[in-house]
Structures are given as C-alpha cells and as structure tokens.
C-alpha atoms as a PDB file:
ATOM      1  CA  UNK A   1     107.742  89.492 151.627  1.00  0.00           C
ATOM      2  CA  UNK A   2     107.639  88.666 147.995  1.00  0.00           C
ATOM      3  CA  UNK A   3     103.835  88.715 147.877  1.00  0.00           C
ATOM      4  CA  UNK A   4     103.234  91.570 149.213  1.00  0.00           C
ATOM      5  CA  UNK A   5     100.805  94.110 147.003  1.00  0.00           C
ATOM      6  CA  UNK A   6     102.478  97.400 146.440  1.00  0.00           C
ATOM      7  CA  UNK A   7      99.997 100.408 146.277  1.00  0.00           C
ATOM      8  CA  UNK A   8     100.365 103.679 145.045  1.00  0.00           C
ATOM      9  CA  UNK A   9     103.661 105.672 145.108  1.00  0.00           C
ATOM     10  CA  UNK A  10     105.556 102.241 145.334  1.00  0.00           C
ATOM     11  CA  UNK A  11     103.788 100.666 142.394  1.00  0.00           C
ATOM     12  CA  UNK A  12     104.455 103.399 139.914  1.00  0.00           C
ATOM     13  CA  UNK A  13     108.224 103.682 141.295  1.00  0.00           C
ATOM     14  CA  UNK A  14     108.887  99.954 140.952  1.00  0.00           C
ATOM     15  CA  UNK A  15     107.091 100.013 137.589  1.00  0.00           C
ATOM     16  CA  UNK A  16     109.050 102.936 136.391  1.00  0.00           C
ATOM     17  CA  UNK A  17     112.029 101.133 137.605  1.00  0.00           C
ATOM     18  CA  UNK A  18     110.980  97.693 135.478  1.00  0.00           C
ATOM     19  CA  UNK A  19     110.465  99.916 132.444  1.00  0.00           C
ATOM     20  CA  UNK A  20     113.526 101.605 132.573  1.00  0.00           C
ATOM     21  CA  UNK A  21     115.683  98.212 132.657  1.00  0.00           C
ATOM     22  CA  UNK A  22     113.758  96.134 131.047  1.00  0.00           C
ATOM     23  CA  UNK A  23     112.544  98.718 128.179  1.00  0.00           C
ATOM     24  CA  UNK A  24     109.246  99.276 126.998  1.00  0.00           C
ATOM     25  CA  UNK A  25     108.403  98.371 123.252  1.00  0.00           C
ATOM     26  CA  UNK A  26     105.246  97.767 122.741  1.00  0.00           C
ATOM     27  CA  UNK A  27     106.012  97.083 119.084  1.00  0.00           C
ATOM     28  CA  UNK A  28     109.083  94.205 119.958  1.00  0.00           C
ATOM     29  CA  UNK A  29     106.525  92.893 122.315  1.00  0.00           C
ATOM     30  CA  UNK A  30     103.365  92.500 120.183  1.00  0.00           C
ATOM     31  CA  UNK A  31     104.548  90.446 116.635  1.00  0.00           C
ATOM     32  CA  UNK A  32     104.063  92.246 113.141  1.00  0.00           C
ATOM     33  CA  UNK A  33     100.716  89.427 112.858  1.00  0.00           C
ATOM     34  CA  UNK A  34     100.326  89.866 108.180  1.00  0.00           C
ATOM     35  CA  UNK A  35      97.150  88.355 107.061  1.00  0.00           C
ATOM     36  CA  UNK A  36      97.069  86.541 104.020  1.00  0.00           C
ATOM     37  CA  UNK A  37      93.738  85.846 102.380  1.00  0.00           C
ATOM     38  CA  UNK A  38      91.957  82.576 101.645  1.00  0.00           C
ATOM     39  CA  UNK A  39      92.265  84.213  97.958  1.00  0.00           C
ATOM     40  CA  UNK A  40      96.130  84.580  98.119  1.00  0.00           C
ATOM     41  CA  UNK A  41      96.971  81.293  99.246  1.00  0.00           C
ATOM     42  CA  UNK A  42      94.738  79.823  96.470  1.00  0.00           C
ATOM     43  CA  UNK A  43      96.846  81.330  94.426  1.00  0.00           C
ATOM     44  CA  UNK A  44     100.349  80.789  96.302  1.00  0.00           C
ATOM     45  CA  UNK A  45      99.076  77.036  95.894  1.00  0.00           C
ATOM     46  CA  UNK A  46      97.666  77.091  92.237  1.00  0.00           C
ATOM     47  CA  UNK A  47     101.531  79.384  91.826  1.00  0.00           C
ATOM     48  CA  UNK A  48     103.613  76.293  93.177  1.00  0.00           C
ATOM     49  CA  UNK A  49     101.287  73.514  90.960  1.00  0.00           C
ATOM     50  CA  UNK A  50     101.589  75.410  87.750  1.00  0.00           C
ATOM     51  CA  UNK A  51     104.951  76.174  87.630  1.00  0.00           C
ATOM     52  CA  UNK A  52     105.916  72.515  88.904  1.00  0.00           C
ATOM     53  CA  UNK A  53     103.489  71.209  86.052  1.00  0.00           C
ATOM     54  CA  UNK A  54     105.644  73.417  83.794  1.00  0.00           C
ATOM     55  CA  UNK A  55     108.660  72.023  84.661  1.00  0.00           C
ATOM     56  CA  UNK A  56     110.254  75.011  83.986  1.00  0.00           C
ATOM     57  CA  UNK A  57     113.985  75.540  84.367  1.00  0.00           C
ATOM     58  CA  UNK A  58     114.738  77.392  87.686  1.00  0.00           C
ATOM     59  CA  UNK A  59     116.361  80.361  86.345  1.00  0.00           C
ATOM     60  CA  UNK A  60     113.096  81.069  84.365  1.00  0.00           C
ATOM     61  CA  UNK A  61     110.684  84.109  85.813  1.00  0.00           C
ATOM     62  CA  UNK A  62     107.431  83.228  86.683  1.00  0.00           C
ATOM     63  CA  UNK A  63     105.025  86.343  86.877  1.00  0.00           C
ATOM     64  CA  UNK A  64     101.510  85.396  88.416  1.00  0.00           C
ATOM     65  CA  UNK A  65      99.195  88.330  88.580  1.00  0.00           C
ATOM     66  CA  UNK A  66      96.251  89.455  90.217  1.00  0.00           C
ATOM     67  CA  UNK A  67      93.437  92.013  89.766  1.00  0.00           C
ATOM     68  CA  UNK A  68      93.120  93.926  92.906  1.00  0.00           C
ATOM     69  CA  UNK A  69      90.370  96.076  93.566  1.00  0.00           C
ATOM     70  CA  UNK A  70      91.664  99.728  93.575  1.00  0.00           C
ATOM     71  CA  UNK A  71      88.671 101.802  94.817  1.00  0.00           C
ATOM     72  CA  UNK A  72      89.734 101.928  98.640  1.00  0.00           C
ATOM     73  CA  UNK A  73      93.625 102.234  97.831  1.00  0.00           C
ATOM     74  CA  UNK A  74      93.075 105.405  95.949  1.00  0.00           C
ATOM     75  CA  UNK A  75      93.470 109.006  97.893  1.00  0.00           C
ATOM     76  CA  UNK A  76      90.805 110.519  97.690  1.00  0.00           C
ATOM     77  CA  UNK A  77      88.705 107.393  97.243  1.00  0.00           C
ATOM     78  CA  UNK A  78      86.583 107.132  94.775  1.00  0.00           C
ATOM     79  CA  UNK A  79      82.841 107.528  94.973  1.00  0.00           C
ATOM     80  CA  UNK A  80      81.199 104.463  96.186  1.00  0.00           C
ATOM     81  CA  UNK A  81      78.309 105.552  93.545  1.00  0.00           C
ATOM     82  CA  UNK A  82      81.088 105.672  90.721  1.00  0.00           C
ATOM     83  CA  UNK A  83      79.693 103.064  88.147  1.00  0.00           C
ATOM     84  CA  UNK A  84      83.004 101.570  86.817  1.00  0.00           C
ATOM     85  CA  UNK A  85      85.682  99.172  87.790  1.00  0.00           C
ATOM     86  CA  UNK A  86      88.999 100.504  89.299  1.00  0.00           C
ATOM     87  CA  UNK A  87      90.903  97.264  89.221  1.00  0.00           C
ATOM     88  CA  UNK A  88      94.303  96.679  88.017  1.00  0.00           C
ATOM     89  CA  UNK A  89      96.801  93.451  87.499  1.00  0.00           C
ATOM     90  CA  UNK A  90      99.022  93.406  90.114  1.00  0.00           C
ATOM     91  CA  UNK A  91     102.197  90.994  89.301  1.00  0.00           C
ATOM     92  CA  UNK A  92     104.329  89.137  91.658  1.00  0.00           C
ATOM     93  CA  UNK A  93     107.848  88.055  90.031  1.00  0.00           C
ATOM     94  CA  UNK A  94     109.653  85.261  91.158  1.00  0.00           C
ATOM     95  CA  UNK A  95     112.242  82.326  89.427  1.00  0.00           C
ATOM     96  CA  UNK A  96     110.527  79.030  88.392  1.00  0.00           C
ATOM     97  CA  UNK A  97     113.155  77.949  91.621  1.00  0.00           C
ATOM     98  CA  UNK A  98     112.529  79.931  94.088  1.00  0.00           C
ATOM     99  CA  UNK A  99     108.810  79.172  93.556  1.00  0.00           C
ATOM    100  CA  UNK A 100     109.571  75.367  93.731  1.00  0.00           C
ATOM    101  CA  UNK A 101     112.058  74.985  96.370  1.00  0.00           C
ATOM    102  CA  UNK A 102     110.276  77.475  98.722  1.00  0.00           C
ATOM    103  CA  UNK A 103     107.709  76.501 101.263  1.00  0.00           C
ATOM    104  CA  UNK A 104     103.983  78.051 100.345  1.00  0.00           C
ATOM    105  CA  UNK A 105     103.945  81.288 103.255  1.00  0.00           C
ATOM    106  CA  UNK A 106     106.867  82.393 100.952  1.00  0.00           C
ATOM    107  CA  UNK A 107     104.895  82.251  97.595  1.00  0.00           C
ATOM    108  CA  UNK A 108     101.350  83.695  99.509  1.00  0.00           C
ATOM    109  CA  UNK A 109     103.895  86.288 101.308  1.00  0.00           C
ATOM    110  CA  UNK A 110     105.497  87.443  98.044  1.00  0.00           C
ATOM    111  CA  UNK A 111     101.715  87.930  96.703  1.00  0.00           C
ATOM    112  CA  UNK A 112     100.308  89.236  99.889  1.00  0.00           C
ATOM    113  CA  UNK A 113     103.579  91.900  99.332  1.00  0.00           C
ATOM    114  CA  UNK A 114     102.580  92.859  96.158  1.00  0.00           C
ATOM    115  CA  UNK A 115      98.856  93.764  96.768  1.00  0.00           C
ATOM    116  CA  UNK A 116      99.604  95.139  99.638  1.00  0.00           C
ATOM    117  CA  UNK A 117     102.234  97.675  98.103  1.00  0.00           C
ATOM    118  CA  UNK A 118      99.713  98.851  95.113  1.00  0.00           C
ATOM    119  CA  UNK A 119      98.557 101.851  96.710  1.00  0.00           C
ATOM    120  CA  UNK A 120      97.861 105.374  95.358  1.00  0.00           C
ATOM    121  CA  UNK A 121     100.939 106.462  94.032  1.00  0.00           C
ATOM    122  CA  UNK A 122     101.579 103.424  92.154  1.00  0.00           C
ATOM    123  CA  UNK A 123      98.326 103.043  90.959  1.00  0.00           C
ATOM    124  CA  UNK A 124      98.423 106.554  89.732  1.00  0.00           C
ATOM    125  CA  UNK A 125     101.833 105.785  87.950  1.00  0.00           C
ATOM    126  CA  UNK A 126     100.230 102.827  86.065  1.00  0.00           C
ATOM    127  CA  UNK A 127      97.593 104.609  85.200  1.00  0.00           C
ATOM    128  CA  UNK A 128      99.819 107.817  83.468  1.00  0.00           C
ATOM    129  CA  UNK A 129     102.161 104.780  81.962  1.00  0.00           C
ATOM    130  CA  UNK A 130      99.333 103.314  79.783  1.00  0.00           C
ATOM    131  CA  UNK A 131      98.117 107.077  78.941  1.00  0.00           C
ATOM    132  CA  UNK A 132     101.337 107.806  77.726  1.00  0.00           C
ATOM    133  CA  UNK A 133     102.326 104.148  76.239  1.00  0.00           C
ATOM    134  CA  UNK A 134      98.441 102.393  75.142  1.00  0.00           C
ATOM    135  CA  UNK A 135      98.504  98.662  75.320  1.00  0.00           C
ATOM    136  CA  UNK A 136      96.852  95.537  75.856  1.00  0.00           C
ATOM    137  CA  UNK A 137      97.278  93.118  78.767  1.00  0.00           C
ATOM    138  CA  UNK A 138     100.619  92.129  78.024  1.00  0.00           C
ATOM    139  CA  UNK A 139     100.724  88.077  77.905  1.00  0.00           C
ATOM    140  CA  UNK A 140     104.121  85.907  79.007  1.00  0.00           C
ATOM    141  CA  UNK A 141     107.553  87.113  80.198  1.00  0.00           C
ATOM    142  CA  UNK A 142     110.456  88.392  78.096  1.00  0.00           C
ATOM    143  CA  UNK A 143     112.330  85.687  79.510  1.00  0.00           C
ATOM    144  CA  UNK A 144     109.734  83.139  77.031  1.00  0.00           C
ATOM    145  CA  UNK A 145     108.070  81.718  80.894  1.00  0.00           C
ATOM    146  CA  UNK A 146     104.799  82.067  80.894  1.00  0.00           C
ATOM    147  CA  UNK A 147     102.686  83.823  83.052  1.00  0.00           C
ATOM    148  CA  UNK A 148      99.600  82.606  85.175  1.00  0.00           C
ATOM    149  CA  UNK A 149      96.571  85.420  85.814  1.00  0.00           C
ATOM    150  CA  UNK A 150      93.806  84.879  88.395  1.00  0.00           C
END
C-alpha cells in the first residue's frame, strides 16, 4: 500500500531513485535570501525623496554614497587594537529615472550591491588611486547632478 514505511535497503534505493529524477540542488531549492540593512533602506528611501525633491531630469546621474566600515573587508584584517578609521565612500550610480520610476528594493538593492562588492581588492585599489592622484572628497557629478552622502 501507499502508506507503507520503507526501511533500510528500500529507503535509500527509492531515495536514490527520487534524486536521480527529480535532481538534487540544494542551492535551486533554498532561495539566494540578501539582507538589506535598516541603514540601507534609510537611505534607498532618503535616495528616492531627494532626487524627487530635485526634480531632476531623468537622464541626470544621481551618485549617493556611503561610508562603509572597511576593517573586516580587508585580508588580513586589521588589528582590532589599530587606533584609526578604515572607512571609505562607497558610491552607488544610478539616473535621476531609474531612481524615480523604480520601486524602493531596487534603490536599497543597488546600495546593498555596492557595499557589498567593496572588498579587499577594491579597497586596496582606492587606496593606491589617491596615493598616486591626492584629492579631496570629490563633491557633485560631472554630469552637474548632485550627489547625496550619508
């Protein structure tokens, strides 16, 4: 009958026959889950109010940045008794459009994206950039949109 308990040699069989035409992916099966902060979707929101308040054409970049804390994206990481920040402005490009006419996941995603991608190489290439190239915090796009920092 169909409610009959397989034991032993049968239950691995039939499972091994499941598996094999059904698949096994562990990864298709359990969803990609990407946690956004109560920080970034401040900012997604603050993103979307600014650049509406702006009224900014739609072909215009907006650039909203954030300093991320770069201690525990650095290999080796750095001394937890180093006395110093290790922070850098991350930016997250988008048009003044896509900003607007998107819901707010997409603008938290796109900065979610960003922090999440400034890890140790890139750090260390912004870091040998302003060695070689001094500079202050550059303010505003070359497109003349503004820029929003948090």
């Amino acid at each position: 009958q169909s409610n009959d308990k397989l034991n032993g040699k049968e239950d691995g069989i039939l499972t091994e026959m499941l598996e094999s035409l059904f698949g096994r992916n562990d990864a298709v099966s359990k969803p990609v889950v990407v946690e956004i902060s109560s920080f970034q979707s401040l900012c997604a929101l603050l993103w979307r109010a600014i650049t509406r308040a702006r009224k900014l054409p739609s072909s215009k970049t907006t650039t909203f940045r954030m300093a991320v804390n770069c201690r525990h994206r650095l290999s080796p990481k750095l001394n937890p008794e180093y006395f110093g920040n290790a922070i850098q402005s991350v930016p997250t490009f988008a048009t003044a459009g896509e900003v607007l006419s998107r819901d707010l996941k997409w603008c938290a995603d796109q900065l979610n994206q960003s922090v999440a991608a400034h890890q140790d190489g890139r750090i260390r290439s912004v870091v040998a950039d302003w060695e070689a190239n001094p500079r202050c915090f550059p303010l505003g796009n070359s497109d003349g949109a503004s820029n929003l920092t948090m």
